[in-house]
Protein backbone atom coordinates (compact mmCIF):
# COMPACT_ATOMS: atom_id res chain seq x y z
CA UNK A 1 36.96 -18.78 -8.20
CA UNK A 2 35.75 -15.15 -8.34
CA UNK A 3 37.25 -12.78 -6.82
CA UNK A 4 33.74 -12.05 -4.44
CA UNK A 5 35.85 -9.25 -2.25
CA UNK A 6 36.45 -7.20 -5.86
CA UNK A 7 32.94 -7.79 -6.54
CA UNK A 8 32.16 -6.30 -3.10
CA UNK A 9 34.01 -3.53 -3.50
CA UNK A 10 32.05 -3.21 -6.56
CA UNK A 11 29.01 -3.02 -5.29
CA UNK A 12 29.41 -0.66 -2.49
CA UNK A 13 30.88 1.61 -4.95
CA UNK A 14 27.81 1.46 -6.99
CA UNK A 15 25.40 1.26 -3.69
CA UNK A 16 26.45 5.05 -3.02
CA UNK A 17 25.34 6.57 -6.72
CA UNK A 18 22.33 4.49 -6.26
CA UNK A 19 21.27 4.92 -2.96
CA UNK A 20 20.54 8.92 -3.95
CA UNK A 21 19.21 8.35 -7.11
CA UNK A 22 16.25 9.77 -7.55
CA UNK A 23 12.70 7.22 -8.66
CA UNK A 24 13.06 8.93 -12.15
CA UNK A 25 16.05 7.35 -12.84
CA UNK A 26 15.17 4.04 -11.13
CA UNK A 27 12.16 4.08 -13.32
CA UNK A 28 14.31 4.71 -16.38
CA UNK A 29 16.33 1.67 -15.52
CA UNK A 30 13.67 -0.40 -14.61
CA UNK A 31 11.44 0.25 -17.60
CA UNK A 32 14.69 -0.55 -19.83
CA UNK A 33 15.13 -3.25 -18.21
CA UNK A 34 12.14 -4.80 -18.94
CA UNK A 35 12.40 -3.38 -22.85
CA UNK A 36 15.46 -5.12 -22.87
CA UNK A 37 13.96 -8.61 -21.88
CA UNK A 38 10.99 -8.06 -24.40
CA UNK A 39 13.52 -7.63 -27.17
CA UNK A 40 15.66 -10.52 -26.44
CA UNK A 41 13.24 -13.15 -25.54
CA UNK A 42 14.80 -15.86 -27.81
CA UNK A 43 17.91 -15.03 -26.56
CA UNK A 44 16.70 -15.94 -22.64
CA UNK A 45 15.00 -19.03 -24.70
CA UNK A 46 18.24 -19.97 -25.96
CA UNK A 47 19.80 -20.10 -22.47
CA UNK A 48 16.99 -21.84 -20.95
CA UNK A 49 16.93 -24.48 -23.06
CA UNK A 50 20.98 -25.34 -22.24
CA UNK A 51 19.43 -25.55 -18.74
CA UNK A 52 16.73 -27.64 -19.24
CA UNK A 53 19.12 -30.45 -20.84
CA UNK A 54 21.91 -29.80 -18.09
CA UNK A 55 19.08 -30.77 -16.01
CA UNK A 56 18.07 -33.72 -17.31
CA UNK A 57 21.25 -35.00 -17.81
CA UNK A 58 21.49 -34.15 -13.82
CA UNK A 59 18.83 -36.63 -13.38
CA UNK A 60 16.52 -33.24 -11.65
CA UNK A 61 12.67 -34.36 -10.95
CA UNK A 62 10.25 -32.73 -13.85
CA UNK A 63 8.62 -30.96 -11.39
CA UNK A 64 11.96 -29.35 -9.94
CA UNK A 65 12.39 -28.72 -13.62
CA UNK A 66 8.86 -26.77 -14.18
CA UNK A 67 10.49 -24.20 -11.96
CA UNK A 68 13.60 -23.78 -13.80
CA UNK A 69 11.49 -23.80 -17.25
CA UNK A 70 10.67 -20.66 -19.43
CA UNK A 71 8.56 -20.26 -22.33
CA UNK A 72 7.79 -16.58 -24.08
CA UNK A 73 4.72 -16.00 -21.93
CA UNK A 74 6.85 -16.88 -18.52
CA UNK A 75 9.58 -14.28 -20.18
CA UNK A 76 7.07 -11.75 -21.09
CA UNK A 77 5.10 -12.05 -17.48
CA UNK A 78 8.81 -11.62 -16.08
CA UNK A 79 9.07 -8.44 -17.86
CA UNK A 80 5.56 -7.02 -16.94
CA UNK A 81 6.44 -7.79 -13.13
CA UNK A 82 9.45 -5.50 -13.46
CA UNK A 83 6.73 -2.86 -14.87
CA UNK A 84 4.81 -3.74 -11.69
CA UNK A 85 7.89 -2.63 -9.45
CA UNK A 86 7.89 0.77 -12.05
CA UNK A 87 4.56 1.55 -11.16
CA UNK A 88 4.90 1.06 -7.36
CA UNK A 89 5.37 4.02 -5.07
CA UNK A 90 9.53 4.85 -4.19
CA UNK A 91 9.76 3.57 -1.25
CA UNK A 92 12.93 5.69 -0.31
CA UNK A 93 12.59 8.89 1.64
CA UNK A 94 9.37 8.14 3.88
CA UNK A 95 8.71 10.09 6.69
CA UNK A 96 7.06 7.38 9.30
CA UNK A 97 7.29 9.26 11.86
CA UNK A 98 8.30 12.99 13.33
CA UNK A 99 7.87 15.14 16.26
CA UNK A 100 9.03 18.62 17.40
CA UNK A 101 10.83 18.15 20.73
CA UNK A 102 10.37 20.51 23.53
CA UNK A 103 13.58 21.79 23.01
CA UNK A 104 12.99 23.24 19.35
CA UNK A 105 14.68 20.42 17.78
CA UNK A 106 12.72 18.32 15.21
CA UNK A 107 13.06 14.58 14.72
CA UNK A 108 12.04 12.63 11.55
CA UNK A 109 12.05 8.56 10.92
CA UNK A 110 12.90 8.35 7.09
CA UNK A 111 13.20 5.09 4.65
CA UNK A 112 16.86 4.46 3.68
CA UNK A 113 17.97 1.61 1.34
CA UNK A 114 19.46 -1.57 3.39
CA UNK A 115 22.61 -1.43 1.18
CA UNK A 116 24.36 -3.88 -0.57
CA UNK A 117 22.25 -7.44 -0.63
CA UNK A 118 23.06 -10.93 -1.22
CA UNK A 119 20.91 -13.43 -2.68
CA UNK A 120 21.46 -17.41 -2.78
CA UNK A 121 19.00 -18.99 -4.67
CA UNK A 122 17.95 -21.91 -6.30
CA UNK A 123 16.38 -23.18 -9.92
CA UNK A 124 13.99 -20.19 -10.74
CA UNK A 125 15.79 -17.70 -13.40
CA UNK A 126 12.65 -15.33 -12.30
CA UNK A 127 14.04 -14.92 -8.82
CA UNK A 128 17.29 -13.27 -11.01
CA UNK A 129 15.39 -10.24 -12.18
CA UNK A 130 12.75 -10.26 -9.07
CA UNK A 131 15.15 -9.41 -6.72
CA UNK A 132 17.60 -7.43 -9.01
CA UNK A 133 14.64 -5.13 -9.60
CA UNK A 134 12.88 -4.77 -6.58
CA UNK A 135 16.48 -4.12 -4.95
CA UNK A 136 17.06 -1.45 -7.35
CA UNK A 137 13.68 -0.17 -6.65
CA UNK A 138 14.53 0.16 -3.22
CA UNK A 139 18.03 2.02 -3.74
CA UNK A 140 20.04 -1.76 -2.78
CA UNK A 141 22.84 -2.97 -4.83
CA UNK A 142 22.62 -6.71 -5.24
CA UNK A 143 25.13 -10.02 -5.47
CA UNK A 144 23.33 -12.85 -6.98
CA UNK A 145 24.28 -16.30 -6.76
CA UNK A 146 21.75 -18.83 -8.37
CA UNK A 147 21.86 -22.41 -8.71
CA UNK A 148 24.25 -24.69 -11.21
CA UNK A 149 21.06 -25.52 -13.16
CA UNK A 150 19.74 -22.03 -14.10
CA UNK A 151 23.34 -20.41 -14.71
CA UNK A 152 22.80 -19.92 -18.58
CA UNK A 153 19.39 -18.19 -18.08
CA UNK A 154 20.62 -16.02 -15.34
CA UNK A 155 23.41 -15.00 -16.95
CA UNK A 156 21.46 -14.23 -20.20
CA UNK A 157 19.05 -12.02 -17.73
CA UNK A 158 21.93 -10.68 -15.53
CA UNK A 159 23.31 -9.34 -19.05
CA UNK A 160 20.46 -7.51 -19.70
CA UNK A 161 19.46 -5.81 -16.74
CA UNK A 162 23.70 -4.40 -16.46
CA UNK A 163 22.90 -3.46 -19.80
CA UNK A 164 19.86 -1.81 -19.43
CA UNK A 165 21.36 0.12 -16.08
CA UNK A 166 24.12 1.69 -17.89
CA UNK A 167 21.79 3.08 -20.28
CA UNK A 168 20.15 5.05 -17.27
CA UNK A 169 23.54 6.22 -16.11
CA UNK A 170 23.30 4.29 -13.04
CA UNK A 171 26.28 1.97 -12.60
CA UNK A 172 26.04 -1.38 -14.12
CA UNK A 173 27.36 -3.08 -10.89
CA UNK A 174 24.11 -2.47 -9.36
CA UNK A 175 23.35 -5.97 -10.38
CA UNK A 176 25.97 -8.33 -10.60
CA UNK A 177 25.89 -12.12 -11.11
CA UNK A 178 28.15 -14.51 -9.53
CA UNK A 179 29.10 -16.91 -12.21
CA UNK A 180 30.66 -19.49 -10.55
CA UNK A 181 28.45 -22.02 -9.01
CA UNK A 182 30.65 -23.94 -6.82
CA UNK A 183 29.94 -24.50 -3.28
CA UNK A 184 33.23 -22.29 -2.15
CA UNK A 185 31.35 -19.37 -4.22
CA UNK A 186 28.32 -19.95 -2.10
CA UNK A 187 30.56 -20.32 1.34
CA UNK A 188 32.50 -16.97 0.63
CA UNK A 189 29.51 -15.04 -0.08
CA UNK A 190 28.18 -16.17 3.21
CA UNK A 191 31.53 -14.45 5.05
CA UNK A 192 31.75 -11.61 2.68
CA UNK A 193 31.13 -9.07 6.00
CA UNK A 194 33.08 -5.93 4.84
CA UNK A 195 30.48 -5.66 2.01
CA UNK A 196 27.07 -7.41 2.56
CA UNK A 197 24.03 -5.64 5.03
CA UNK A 198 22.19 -8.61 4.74
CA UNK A 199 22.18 -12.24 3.09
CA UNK A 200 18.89 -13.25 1.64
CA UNK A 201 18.95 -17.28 0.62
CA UNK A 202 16.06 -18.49 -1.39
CA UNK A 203 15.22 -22.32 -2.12
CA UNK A 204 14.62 -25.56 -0.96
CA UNK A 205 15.22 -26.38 3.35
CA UNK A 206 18.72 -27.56 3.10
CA UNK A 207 19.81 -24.53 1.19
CA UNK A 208 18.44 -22.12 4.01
CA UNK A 209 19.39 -24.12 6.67
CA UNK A 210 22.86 -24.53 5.47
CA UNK A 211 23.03 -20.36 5.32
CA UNK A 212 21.71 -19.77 8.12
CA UNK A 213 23.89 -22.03 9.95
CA UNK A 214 27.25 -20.85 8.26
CA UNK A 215 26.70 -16.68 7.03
CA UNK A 216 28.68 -14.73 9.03
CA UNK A 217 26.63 -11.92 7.50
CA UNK A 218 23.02 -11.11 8.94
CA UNK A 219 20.43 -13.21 7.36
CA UNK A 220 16.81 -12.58 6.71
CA UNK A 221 15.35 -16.40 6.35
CA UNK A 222 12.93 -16.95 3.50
CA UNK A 223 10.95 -20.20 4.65
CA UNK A 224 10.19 -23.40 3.37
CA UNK A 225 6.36 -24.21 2.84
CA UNK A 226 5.02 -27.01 4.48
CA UNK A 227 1.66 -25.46 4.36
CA UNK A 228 -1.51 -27.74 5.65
CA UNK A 229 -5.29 -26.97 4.55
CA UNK A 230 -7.37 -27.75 7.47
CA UNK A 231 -10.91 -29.42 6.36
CA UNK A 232 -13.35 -28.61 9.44
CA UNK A 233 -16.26 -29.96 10.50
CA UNK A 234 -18.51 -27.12 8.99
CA UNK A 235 -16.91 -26.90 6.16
CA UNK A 236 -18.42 -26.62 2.36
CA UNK A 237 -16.73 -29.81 1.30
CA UNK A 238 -17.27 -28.96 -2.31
CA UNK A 239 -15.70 -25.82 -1.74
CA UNK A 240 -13.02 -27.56 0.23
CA UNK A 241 -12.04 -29.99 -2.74
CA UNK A 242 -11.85 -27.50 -5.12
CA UNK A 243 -9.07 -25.71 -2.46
CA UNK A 244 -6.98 -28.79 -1.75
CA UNK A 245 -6.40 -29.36 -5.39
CA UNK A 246 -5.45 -25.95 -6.39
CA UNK A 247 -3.62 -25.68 -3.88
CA UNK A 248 -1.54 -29.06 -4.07
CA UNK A 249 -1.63 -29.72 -8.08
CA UNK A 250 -1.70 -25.95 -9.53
CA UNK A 251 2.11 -26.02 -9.32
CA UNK A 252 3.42 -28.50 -6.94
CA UNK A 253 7.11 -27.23 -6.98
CA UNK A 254 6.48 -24.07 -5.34
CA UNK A 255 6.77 -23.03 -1.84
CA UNK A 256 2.69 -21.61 -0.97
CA UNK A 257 1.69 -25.23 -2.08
CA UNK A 258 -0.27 -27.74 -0.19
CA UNK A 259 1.92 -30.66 1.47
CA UNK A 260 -0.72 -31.75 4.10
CA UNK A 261 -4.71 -31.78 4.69
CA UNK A 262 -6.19 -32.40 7.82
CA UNK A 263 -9.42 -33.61 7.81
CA UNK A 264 -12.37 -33.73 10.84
CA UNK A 265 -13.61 -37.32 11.46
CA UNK A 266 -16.95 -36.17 11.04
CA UNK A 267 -16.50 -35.43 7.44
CA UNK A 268 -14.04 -37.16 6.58
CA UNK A 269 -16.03 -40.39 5.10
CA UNK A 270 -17.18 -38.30 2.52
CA UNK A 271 -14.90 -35.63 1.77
CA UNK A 272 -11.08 -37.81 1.58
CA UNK A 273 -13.02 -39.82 -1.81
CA UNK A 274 -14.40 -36.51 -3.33
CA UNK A 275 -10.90 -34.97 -2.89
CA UNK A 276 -9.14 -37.76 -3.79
CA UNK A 277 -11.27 -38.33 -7.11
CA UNK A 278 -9.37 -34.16 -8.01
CA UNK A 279 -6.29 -35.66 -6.86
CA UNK A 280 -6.87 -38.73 -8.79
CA UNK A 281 -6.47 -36.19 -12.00
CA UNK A 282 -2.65 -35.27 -11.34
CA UNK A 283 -1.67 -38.92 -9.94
CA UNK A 284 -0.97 -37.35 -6.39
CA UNK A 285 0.34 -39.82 -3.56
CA UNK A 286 -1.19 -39.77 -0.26
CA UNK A 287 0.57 -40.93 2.38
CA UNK A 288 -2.02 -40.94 5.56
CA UNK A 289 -2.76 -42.16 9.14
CA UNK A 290 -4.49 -45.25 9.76
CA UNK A 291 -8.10 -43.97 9.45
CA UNK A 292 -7.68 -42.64 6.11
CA UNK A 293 -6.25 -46.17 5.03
CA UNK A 294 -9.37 -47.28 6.46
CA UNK A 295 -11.73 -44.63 4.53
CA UNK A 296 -9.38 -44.81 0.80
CA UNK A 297 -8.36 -48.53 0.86
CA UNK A 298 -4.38 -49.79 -0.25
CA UNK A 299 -3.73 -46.63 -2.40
CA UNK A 300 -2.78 -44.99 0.38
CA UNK A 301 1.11 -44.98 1.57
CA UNK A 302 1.29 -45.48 5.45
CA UNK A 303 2.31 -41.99 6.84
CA UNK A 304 5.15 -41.54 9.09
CA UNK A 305 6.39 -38.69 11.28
CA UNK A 306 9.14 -37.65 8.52
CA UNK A 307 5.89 -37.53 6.23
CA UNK A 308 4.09 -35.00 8.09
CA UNK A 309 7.17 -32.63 8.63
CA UNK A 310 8.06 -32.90 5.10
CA UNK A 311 7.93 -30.42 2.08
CA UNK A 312 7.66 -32.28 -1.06
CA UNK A 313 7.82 -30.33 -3.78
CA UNK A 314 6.31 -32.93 -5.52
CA UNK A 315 2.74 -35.02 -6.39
CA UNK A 316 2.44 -36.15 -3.01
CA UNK A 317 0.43 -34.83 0.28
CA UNK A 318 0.14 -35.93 4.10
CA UNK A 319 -3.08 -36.65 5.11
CA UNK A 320 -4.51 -36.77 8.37
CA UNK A 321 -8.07 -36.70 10.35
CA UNK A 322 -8.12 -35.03 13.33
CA UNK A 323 -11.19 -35.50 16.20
CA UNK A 324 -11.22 -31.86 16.55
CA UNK A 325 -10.12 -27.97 15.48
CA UNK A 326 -7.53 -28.24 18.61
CA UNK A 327 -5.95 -31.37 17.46
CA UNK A 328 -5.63 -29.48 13.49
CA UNK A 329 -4.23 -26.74 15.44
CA UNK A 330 -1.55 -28.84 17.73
CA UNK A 331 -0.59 -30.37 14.45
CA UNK A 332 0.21 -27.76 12.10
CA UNK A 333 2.12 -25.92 15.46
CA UNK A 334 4.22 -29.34 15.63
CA UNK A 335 4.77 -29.26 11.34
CA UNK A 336 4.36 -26.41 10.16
CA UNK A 337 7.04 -24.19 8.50
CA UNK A 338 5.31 -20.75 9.29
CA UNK A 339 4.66 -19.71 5.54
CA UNK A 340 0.74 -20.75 5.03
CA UNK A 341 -1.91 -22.35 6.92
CA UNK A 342 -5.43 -22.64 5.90
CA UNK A 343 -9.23 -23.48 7.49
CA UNK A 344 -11.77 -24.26 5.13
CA UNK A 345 -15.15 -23.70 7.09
CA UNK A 346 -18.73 -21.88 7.32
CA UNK A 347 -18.33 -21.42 11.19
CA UNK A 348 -17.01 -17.97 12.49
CA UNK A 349 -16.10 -19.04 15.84
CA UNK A 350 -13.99 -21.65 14.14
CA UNK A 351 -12.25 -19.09 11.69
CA UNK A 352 -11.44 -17.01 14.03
CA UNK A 353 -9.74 -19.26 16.68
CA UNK A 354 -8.02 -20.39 13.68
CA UNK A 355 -6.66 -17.27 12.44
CA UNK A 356 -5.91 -16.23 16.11
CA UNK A 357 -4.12 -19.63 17.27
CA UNK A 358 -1.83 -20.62 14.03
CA UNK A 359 1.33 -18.90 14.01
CA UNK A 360 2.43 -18.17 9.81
CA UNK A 361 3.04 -15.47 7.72
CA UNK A 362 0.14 -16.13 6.22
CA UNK A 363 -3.23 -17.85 7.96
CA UNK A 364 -6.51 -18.50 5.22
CA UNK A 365 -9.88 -18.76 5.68
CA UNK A 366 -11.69 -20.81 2.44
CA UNK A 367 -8.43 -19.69 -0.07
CA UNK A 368 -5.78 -21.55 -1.23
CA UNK A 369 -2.29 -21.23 -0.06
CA UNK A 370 -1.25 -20.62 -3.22
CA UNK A 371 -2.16 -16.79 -2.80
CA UNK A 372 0.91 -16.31 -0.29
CA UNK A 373 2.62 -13.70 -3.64
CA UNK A 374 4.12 -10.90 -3.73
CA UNK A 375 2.82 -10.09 -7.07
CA UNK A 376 -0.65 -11.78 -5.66
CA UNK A 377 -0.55 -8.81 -2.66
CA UNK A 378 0.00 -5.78 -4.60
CA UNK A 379 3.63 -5.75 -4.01
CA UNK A 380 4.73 -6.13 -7.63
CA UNK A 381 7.08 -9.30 -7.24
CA UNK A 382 9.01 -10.43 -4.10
CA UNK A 383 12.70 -11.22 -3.16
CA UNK A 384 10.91 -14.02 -1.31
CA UNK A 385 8.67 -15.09 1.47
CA UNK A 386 10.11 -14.74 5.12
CA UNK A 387 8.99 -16.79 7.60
CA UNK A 388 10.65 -14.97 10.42
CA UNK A 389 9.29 -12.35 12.57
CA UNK A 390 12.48 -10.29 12.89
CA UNK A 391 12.29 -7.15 10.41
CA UNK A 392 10.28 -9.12 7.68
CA UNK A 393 7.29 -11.64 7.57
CA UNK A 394 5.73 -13.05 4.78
CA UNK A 395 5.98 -12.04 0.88
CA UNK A 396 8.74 -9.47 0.80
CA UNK A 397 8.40 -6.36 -1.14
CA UNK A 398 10.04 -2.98 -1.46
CA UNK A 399 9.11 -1.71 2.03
CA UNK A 400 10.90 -4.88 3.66
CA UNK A 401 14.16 -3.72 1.57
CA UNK A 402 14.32 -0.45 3.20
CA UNK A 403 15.63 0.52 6.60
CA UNK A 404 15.49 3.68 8.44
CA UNK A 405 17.44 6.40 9.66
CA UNK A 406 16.79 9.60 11.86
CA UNK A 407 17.15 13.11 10.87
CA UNK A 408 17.52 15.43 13.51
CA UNK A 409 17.48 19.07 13.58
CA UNK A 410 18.87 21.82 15.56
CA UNK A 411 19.56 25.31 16.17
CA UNK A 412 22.23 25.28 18.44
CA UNK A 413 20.87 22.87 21.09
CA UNK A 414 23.28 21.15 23.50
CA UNK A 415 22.54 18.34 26.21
């Protein structure tokens, strides 16, 4: 296995040029970073394509395998989001806050890096030069550690950003990929204390569960989405249809997608066979309660408990009709994840109980749940979505890579 504690060392080393680099540089990197990807598309094509049989011959689901895909346009918008993270603002060397104490002596809050990170991830190569970038954007060394199945194309990525870093005289251990994708790789990164700030894991529920359960370093916990759109009573049904199936069958393998709709039993005669007609289109599975059986005949699976609390990944959704907003509400508090909920409705009151009552990172009003981006907010890409409220909630930029420290000055003042 690798030696992770050399690669530590490594990256602490580097952490200290790049932690007072200046955005100019960054920038430099960054922008040849994404040169470098433009120029060697078939070369990240190549790799990906070694995946995409490894996968198959895995026996991995086609839609786990949409994630893990690339094309030129996926490599090209992966290029243009490290552009994004240019453009943004450095987010290193903030002043968020300062006073003048009575004593003379001045006291400033200012944005450091967090330091060295470590990422665990799973199937999406993007996630490799997300996080690489936005860390370096943010002054962070970085440890990667994808998934078995994506290894060629993050190593074919991983070679290019080091590349592209050393050609901005920043060290090329800024980024570094850990090649070995055994389990003990995974465990030891999780104890690696004398080097890691903070362990980000990325992927599927057992993967996060399994960190957070066994890092000995501090972990910020990037959620699983089982995200519900709640159909009320008032709602534009039409308007309601056209939500559920973006939101479930725009890209099912993804974490801001629909796995459950709740539906009022006043509309829910008419609206479960208008959505399911959409549905109909992608060949999605519902599994409901009893009453939808009753409204969409033997197509519809029996829904268990396990159902409801389940994030599928896949072309299949919970359903479930509800007597009232309450009952949606008590629901989604007993299923939910914490990354997306969603009302579809024309009543205020309604709304705004909703967004007031349903603890996520992100609540909706009429939008799908597949808006909860960190590219979608502004924030150029993200190193994930957090469903904690410790530090970091929802999509995580540059500003939730940064800590703080405070600056004090004197002239001579003693307590």
């Amino acid at each position: 296995m690798v030696d992770l504690n050399e690669m530590g060392q490594k990256a602490k080393a580097a952490e200290r040029v790049l932690g007072i680099a200046g955005e100019q540089q960054k920038n430099k990197a960054l922008s040849l970073i994404a040169q470098g990807i433009y120029e060697q598309v078939d070369t990240v094509l190549k790799a990906n394509e070694k995946d995409i049989e490894t996968a198959r011959q895995m026996g991995i689901a086609e839609t786990m395998i949409d994630r893990l895909r690339l094309d030129e346009e996926r490599v090209k918008a992966i290029a243009r989001a490290v552009l994004d993270i240019m453009r943004l603002p450095d987010p290193i060397g903030e002043i968020e806050w300062g006073r003048t104490m009575e004593n003379g002596m001045t006291i400033r809050k200012v944005t450091v890096p967090l330091g060295v990170i470590g990422m665990i991830y799973e199937s999406r190569p993007n996630v490799t030069v997300d996080a690489a970038s936005l860390c370096l954007k943010a002054g962070n060394t970085v440890i990667l550690r994808g998934g078995k199945e994506a290894i060629h194309s993050n190593t074919a990525f991983a070679n290019i950003m080091r590349q592209a870093i050393q050609k901005a005289e920043l060290p090329a251990d800024c980024v570094q990929l850990i090649t070995d994708t055994t389990r003990e790789s995974s465990t030891a990164l999780m104890q690696l204390t004398d080097y890691l700030d903070v362990l980000i894991p990325r992927g599927g529920a057992g993967l996060i569960k399994a960190v957070v359960a066994n890092s000995k370093v501090p972990v910020i916990e990037t959620g699983t989405g089982n995200c519900h759109v709640y159909v009320d009573q008032f709602a534009d049904l039409q308007m309601a249809a056209r939500i559920v199936d973006n939101a479930k069958t725009s890209r099912p393998s993804v974490c801001n997608a629909c796995e459950s709709l709740l539906v009022h039993e006043s509309v829910a005669d008419t609206f479960l066979p208008m959505v399911k007609q959409l549905l109909d289109r992608s060949n999605v599975e519902i599994r409901g309660c009893e009453q939808t059986k009753a409204i969409l005949g033997d197509c519809v699976v029996a829904a268990t408990d396990a159902d409801y609390a389940t994030e599928f990944l896949d072309y299949v959704i919970s359903v479930k009709v509800v007597d009232s907003i309450e009952e949606a509400i008590d629901h989604i508090t007993q299923y939910s994840s914490g990354h997306s909920e969603c009302i579809v409705t024309e009543n205020l009151p309604n709304a705004e109980k909703f967004l007031n009552e349903v603890d996520a990172a992100a609540v909706y009003v009429n939008a799908s749940t597949r808006f909860t981006d960190g590219g979608v907010f502004g924030f150029g890409a993200e190193i994930g979505i957090s469903t904690q409220k410790v530090h970091a909630r929802g999509p995580m930029g540059l500003k939730q890579l940064t800590s703080v420290k405070y600056i004090i000055v004197g002239n001579g003042q003693v307590r």
